[in-house]
PDB file of N, CA and C in Angstrom:
ATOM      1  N   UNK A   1     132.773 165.289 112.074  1.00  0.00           N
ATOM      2  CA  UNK A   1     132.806 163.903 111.659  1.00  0.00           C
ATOM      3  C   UNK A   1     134.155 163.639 110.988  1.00  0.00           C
ATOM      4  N   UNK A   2     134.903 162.320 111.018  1.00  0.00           N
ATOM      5  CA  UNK A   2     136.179 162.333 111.087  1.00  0.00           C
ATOM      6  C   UNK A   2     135.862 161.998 109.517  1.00  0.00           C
ATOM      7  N   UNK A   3     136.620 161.410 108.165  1.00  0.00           N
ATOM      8  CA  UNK A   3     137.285 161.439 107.053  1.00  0.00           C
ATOM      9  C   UNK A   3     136.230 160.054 106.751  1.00  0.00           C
ATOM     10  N   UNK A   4     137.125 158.968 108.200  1.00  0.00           N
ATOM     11  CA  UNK A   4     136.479 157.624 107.959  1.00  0.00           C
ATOM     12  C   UNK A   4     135.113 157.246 108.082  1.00  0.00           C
ATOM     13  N   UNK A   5     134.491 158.612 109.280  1.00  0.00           N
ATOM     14  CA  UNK A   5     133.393 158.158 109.569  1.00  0.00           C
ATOM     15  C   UNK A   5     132.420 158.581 108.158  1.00  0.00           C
ATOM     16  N   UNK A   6     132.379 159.321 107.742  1.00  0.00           N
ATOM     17  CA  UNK A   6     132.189 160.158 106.446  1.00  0.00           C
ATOM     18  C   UNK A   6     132.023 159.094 105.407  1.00  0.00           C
ATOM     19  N   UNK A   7     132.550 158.391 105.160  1.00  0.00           N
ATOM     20  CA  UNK A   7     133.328 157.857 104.359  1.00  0.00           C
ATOM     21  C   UNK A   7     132.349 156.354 104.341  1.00  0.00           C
ATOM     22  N   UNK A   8     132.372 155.623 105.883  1.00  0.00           N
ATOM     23  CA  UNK A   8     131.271 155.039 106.358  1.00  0.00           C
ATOM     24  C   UNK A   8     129.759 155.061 105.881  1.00  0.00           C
ATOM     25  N   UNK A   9     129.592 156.305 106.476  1.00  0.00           N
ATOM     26  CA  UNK A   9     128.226 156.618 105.748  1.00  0.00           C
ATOM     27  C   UNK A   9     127.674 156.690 104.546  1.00  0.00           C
ATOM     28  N   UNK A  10     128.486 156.912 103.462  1.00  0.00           N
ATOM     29  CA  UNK A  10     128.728 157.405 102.237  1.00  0.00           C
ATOM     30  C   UNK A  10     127.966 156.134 101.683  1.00  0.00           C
ATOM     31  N   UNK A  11     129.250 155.169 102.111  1.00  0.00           N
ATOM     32  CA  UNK A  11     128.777 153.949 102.051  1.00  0.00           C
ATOM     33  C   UNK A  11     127.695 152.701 101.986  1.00  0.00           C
ATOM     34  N   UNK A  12     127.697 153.341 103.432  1.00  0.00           N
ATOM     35  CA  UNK A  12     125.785 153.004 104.120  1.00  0.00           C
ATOM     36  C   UNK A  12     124.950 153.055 102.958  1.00  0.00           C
ATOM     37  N   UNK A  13     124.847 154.587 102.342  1.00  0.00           N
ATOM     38  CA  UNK A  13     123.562 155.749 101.608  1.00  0.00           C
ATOM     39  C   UNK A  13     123.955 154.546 100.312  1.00  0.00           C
ATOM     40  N   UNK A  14     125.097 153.945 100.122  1.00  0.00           N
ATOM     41  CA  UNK A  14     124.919 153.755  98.397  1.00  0.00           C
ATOM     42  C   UNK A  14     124.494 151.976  98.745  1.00  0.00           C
ATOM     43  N   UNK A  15     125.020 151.523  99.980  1.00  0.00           N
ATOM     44  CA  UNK A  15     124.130 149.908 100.054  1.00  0.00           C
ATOM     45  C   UNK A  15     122.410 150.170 100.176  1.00  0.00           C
ATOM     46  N   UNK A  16     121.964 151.430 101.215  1.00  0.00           N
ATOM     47  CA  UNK A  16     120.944 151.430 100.856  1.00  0.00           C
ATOM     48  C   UNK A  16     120.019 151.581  99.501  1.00  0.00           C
ATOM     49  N   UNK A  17     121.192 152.485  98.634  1.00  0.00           N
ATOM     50  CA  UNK A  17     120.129 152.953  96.800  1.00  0.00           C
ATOM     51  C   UNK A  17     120.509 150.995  96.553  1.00  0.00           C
ATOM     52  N   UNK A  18     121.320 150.266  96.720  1.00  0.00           N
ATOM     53  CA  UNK A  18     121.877 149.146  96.234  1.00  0.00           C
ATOM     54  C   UNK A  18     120.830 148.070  96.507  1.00  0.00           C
ATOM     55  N   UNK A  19     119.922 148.238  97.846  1.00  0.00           N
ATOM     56  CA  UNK A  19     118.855 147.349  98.905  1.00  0.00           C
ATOM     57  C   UNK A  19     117.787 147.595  97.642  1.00  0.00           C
ATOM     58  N   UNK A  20     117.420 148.781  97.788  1.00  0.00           N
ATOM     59  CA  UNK A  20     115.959 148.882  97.156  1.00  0.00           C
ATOM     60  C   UNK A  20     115.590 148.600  95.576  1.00  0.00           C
ATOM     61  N   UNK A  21     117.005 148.956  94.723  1.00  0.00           N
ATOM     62  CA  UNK A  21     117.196 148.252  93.548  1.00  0.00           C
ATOM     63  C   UNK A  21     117.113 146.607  93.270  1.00  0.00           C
ATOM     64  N   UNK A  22     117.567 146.253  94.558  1.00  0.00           N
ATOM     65  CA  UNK A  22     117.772 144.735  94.317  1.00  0.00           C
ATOM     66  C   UNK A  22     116.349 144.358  94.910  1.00  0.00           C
ATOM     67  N   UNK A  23     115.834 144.532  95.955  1.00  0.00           N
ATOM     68  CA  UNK A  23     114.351 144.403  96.425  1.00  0.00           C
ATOM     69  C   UNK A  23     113.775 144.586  94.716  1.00  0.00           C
ATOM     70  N   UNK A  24     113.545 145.754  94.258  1.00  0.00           N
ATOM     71  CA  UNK A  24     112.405 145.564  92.600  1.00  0.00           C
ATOM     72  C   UNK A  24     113.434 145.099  91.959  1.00  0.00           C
ATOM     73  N   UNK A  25     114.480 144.593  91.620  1.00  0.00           N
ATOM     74  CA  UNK A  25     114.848 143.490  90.790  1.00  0.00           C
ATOM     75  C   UNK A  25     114.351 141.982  91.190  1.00  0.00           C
ATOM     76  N   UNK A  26     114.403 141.639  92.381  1.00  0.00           N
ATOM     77  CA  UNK A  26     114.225 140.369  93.034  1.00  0.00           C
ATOM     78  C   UNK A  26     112.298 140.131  92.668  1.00  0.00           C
ATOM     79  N   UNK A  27     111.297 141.237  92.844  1.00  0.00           N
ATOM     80  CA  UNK A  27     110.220 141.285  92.296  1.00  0.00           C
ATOM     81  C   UNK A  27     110.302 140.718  90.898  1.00  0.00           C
ATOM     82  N   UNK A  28     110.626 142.153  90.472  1.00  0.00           N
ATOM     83  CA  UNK A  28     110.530 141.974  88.778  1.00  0.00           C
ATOM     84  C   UNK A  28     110.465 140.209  88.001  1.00  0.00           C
ATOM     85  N   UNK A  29     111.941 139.641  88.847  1.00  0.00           N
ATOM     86  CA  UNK A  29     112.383 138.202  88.478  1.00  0.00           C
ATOM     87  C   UNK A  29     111.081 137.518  88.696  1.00  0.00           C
ATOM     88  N   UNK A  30     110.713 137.410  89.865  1.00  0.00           N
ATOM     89  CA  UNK A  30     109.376 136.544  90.259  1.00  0.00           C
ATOM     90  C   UNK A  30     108.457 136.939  89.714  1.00  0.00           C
ATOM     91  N   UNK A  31     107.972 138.108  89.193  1.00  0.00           N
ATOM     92  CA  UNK A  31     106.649 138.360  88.739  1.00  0.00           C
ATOM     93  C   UNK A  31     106.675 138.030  86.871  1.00  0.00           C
ATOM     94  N   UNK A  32     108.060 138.018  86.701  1.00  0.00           N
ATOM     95  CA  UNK A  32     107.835 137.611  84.855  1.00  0.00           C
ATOM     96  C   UNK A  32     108.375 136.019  84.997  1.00  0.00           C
ATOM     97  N   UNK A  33     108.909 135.506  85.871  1.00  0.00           N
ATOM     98  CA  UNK A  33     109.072 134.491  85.740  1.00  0.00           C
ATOM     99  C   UNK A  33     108.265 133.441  86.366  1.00  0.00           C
ATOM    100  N   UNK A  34     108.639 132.768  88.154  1.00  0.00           N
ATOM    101  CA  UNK A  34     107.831 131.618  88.545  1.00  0.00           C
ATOM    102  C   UNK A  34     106.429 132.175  88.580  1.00  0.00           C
ATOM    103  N   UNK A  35     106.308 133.082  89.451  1.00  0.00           N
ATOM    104  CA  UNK A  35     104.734 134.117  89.207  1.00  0.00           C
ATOM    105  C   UNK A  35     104.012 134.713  88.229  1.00  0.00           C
ATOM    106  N   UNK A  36     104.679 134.846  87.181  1.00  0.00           N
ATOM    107  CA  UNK A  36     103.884 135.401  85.667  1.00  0.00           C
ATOM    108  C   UNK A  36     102.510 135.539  86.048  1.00  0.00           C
ATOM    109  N   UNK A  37     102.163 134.253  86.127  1.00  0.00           N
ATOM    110  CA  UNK A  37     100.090 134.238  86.308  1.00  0.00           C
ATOM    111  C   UNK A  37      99.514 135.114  87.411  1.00  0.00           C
ATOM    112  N   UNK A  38     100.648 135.088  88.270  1.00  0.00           N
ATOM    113  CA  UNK A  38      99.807 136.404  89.509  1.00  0.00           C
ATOM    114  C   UNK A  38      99.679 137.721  88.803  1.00  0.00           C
ATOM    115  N   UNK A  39     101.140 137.783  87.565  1.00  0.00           N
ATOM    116  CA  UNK A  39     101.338 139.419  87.426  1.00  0.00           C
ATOM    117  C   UNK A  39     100.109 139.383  86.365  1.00  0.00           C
ATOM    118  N   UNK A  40      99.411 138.733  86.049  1.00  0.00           N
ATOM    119  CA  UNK A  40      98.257 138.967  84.793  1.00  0.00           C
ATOM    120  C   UNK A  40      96.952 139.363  85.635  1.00  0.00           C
ATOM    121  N   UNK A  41      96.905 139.412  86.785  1.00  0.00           N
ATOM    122  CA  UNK A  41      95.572 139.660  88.117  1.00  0.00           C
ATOM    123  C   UNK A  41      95.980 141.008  87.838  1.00  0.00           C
ATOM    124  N   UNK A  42      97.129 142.093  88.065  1.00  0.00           N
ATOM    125  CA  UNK A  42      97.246 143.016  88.029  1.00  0.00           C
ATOM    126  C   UNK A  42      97.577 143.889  86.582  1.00  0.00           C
ATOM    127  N   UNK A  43      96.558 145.339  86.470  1.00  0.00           N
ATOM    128  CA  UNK A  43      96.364 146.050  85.791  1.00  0.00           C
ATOM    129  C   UNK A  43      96.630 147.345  86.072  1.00  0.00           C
ATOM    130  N   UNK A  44      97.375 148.340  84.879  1.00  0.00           N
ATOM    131  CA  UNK A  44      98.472 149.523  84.995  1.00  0.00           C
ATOM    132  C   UNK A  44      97.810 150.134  86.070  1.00  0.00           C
ATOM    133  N   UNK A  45      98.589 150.618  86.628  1.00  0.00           N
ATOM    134  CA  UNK A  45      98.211 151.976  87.252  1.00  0.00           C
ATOM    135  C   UNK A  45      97.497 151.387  89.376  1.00  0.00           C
ATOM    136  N   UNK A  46      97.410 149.809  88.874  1.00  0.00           N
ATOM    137  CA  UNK A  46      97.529 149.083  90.204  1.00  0.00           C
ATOM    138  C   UNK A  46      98.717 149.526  90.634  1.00  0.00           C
ATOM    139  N   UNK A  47      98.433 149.700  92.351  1.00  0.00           N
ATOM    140  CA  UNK A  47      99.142 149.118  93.558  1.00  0.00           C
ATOM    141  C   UNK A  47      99.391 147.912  94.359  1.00  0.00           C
ATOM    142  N   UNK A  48     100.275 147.328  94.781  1.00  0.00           N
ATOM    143  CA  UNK A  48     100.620 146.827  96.032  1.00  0.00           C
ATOM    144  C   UNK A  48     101.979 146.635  96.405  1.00  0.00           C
ATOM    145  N   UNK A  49     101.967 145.917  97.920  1.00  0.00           N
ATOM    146  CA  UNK A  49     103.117 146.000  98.609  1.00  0.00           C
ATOM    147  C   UNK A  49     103.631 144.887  98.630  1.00  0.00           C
ATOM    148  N   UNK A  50     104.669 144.393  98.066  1.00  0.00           N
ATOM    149  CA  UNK A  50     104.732 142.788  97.922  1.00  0.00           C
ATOM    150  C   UNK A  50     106.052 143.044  99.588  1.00  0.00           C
ATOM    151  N   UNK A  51     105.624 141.456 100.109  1.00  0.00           N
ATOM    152  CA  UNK A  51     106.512 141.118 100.890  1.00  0.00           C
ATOM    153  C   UNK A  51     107.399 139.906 100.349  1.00  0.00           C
ATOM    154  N   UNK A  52     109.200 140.093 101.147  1.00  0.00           N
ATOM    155  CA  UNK A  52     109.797 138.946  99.804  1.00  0.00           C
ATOM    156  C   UNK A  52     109.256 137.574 100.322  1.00  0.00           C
ATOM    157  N   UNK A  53     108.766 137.418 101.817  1.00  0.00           N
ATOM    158  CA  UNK A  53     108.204 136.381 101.793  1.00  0.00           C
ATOM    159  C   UNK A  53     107.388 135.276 101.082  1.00  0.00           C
ATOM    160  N   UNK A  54     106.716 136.496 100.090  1.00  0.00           N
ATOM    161  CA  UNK A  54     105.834 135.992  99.033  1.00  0.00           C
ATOM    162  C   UNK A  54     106.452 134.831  98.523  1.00  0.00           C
ATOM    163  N   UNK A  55     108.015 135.607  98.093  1.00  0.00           N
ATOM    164  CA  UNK A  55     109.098 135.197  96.877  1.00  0.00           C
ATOM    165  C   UNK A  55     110.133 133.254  97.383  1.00  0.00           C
ATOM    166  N   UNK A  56     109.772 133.515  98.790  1.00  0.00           N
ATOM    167  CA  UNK A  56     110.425 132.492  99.782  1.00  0.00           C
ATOM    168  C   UNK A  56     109.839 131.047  99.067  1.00  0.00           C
ATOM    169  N   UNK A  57     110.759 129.951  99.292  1.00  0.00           N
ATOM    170  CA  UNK A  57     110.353 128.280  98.764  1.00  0.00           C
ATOM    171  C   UNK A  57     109.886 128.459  97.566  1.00  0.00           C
ATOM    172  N   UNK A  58     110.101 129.508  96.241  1.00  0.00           N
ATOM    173  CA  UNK A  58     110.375 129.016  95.105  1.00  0.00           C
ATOM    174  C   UNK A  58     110.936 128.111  94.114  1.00  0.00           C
ATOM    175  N   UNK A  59     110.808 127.223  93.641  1.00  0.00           N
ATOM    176  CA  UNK A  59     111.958 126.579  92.527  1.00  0.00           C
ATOM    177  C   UNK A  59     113.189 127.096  91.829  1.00  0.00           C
ATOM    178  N   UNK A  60     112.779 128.409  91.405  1.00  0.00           N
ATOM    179  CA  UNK A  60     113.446 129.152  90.784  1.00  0.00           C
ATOM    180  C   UNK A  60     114.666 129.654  91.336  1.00  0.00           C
ATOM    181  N   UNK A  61     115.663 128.773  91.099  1.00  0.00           N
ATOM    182  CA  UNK A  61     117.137 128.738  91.457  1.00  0.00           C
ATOM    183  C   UNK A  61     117.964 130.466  91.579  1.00  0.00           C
ATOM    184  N   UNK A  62     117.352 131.101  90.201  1.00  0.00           N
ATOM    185  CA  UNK A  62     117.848 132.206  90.417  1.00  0.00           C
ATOM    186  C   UNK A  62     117.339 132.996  91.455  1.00  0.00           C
ATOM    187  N   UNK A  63     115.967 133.405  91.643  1.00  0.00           N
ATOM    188  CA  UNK A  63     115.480 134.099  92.408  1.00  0.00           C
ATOM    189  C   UNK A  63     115.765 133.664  93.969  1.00  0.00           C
ATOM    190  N   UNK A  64     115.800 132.296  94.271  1.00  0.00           N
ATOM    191  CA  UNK A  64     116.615 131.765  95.339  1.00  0.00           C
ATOM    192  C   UNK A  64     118.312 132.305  95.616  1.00  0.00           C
ATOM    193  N   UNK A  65     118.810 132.492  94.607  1.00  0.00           N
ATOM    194  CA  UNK A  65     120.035 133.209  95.019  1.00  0.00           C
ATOM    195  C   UNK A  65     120.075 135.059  95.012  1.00  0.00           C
ATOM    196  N   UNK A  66     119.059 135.643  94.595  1.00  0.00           N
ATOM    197  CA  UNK A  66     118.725 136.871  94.817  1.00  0.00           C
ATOM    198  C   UNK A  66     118.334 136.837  96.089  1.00  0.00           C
ATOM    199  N   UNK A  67     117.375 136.438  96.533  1.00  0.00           N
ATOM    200  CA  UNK A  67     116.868 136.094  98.233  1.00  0.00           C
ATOM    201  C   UNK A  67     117.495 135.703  98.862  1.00  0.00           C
ATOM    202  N   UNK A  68     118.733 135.082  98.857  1.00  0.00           N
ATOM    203  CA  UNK A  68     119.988 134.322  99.567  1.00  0.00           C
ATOM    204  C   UNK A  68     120.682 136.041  99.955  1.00  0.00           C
ATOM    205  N   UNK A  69     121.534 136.488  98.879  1.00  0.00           N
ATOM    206  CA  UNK A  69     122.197 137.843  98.613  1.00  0.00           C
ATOM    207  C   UNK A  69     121.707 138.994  99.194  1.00  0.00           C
ATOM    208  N   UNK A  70     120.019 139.635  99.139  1.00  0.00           N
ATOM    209  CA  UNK A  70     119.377 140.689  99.627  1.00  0.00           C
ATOM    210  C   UNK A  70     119.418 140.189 100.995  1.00  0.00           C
ATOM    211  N   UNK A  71     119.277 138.650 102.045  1.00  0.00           N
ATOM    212  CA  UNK A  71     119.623 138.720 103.233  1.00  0.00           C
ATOM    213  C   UNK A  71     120.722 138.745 103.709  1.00  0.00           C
ATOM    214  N   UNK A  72     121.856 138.913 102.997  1.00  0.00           N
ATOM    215  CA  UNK A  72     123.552 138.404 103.225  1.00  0.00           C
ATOM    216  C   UNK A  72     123.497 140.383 103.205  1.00  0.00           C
ATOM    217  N   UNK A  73     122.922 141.067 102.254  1.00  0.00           N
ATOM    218  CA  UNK A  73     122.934 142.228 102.276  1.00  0.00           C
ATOM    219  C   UNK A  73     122.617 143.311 103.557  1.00  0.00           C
ATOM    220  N   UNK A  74     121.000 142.708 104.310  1.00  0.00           N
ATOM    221  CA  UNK A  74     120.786 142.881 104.545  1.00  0.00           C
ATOM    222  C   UNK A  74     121.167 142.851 106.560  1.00  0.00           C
ATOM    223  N   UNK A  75     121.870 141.599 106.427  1.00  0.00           N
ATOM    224  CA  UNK A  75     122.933 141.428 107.674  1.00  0.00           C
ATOM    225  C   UNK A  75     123.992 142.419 107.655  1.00  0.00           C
ATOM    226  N   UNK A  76     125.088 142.699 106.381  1.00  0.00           N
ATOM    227  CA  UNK A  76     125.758 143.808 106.653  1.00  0.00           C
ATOM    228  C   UNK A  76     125.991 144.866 107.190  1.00  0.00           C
ATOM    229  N   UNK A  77     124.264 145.216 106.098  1.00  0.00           N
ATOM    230  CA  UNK A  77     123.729 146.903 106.745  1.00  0.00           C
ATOM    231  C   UNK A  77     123.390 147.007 108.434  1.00  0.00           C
ATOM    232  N   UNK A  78     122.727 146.380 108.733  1.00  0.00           N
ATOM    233  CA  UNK A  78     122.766 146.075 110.177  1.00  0.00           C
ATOM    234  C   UNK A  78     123.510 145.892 110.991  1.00  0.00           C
ATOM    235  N   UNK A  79     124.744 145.173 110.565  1.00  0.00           N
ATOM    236  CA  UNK A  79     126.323 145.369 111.233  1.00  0.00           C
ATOM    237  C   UNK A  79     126.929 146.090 111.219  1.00  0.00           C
ATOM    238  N   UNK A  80     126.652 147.034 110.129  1.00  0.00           N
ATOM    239  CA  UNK A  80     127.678 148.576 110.351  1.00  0.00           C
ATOM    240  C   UNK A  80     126.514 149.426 110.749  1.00  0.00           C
ATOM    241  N   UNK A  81     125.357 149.237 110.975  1.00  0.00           N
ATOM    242  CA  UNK A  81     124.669 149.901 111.999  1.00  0.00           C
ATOM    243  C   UNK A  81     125.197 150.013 113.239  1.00  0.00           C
ATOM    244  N   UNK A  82     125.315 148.910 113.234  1.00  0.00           N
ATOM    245  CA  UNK A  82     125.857 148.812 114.633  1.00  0.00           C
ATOM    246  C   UNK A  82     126.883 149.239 115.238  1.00  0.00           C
ATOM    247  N   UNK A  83     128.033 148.403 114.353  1.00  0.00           N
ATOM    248  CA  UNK A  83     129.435 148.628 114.766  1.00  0.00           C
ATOM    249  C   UNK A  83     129.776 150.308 114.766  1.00  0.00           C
ATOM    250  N   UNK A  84     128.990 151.064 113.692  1.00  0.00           N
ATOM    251  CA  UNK A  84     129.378 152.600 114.005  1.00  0.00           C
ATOM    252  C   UNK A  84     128.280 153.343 114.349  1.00  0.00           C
ATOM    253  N   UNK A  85     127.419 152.824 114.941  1.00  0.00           N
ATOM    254  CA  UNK A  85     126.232 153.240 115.553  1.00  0.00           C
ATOM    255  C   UNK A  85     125.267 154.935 115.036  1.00  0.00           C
ATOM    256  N   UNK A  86     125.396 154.186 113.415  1.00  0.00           N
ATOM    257  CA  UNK A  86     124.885 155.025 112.157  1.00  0.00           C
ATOM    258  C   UNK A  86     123.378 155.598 112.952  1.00  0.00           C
ATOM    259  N   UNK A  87     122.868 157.147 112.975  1.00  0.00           N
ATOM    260  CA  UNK A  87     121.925 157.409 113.224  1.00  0.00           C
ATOM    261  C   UNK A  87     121.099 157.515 111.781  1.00  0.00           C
ATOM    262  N   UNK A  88     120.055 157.598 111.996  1.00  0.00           N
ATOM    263  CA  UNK A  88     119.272 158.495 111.185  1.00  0.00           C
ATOM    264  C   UNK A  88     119.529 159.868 110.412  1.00  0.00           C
ATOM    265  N   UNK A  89     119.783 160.620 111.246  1.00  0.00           N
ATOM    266  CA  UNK A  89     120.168 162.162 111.426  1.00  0.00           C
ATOM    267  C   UNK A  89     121.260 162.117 110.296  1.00  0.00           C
ATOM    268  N   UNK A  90     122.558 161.284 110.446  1.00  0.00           N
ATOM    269  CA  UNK A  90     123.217 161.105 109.778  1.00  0.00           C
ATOM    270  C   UNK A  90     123.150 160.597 108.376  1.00  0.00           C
ATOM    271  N   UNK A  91     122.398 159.799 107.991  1.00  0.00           N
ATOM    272  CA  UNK A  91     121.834 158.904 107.220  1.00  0.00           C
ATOM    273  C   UNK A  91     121.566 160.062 105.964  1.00  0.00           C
ATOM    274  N   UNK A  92     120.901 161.568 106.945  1.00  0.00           N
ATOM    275  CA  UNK A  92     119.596 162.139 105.920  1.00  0.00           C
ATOM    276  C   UNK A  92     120.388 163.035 105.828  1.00  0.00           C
ATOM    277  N   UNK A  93     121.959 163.793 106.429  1.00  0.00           N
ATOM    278  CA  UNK A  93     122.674 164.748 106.067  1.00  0.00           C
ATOM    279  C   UNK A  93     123.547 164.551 104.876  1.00  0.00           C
ATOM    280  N   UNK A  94     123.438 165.968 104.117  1.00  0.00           N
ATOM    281  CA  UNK A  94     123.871 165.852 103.443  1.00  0.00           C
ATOM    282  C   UNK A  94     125.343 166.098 103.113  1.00  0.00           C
ATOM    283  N   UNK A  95     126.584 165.517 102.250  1.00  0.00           N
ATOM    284  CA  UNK A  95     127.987 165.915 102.412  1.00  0.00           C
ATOM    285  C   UNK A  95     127.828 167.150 101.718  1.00  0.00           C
TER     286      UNK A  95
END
């Protein structure tokens, strides 16, 4: 693997830790803020899987620009999927 391609990937691995941070930040916002009253249904040690759809046609200006950003994010990652035709394999090796 060449310096750049390396280098690429590296990349990739830290937008992805960058995706999933901002995914439970973008929660977090909605569940103490426009949603509060949903987060009082749930009790410690509950599960679930929120979709951001949930989070979609809010008021809440901020969380609207978190959901704006995680899809602007989320186009990237997919473009340098592409453009360097990032496997998996690669993804999970380690430097």
């Amino acid at each position: 693997m060449t310096a750049y391609r390396e280098k690429i990937i590296l990349t990739y691995r830290h937008l992805l830790e960058m995706h999933e941070e901002l995914l439970t930040r973008i929660i977090n916002v909605g569940m103490t803020g426009e949603y509060s009253e949903v987060n009082t249904v749930f009790k410690p040690g509950d599960t679930y899987k929120f979709d951001l759809e949930q989070f979609r046609g809010t008021k809440d200006d901020n969380l609207n620009k978190l959901l704006t950003f995680f899809g602007e994010l989320e186009n990237l990652m997919n473009s340098l999927t592409n453009i360097n035709r990032i496997t998996e394999e690669e993804l999970g090796q380690e430097d």
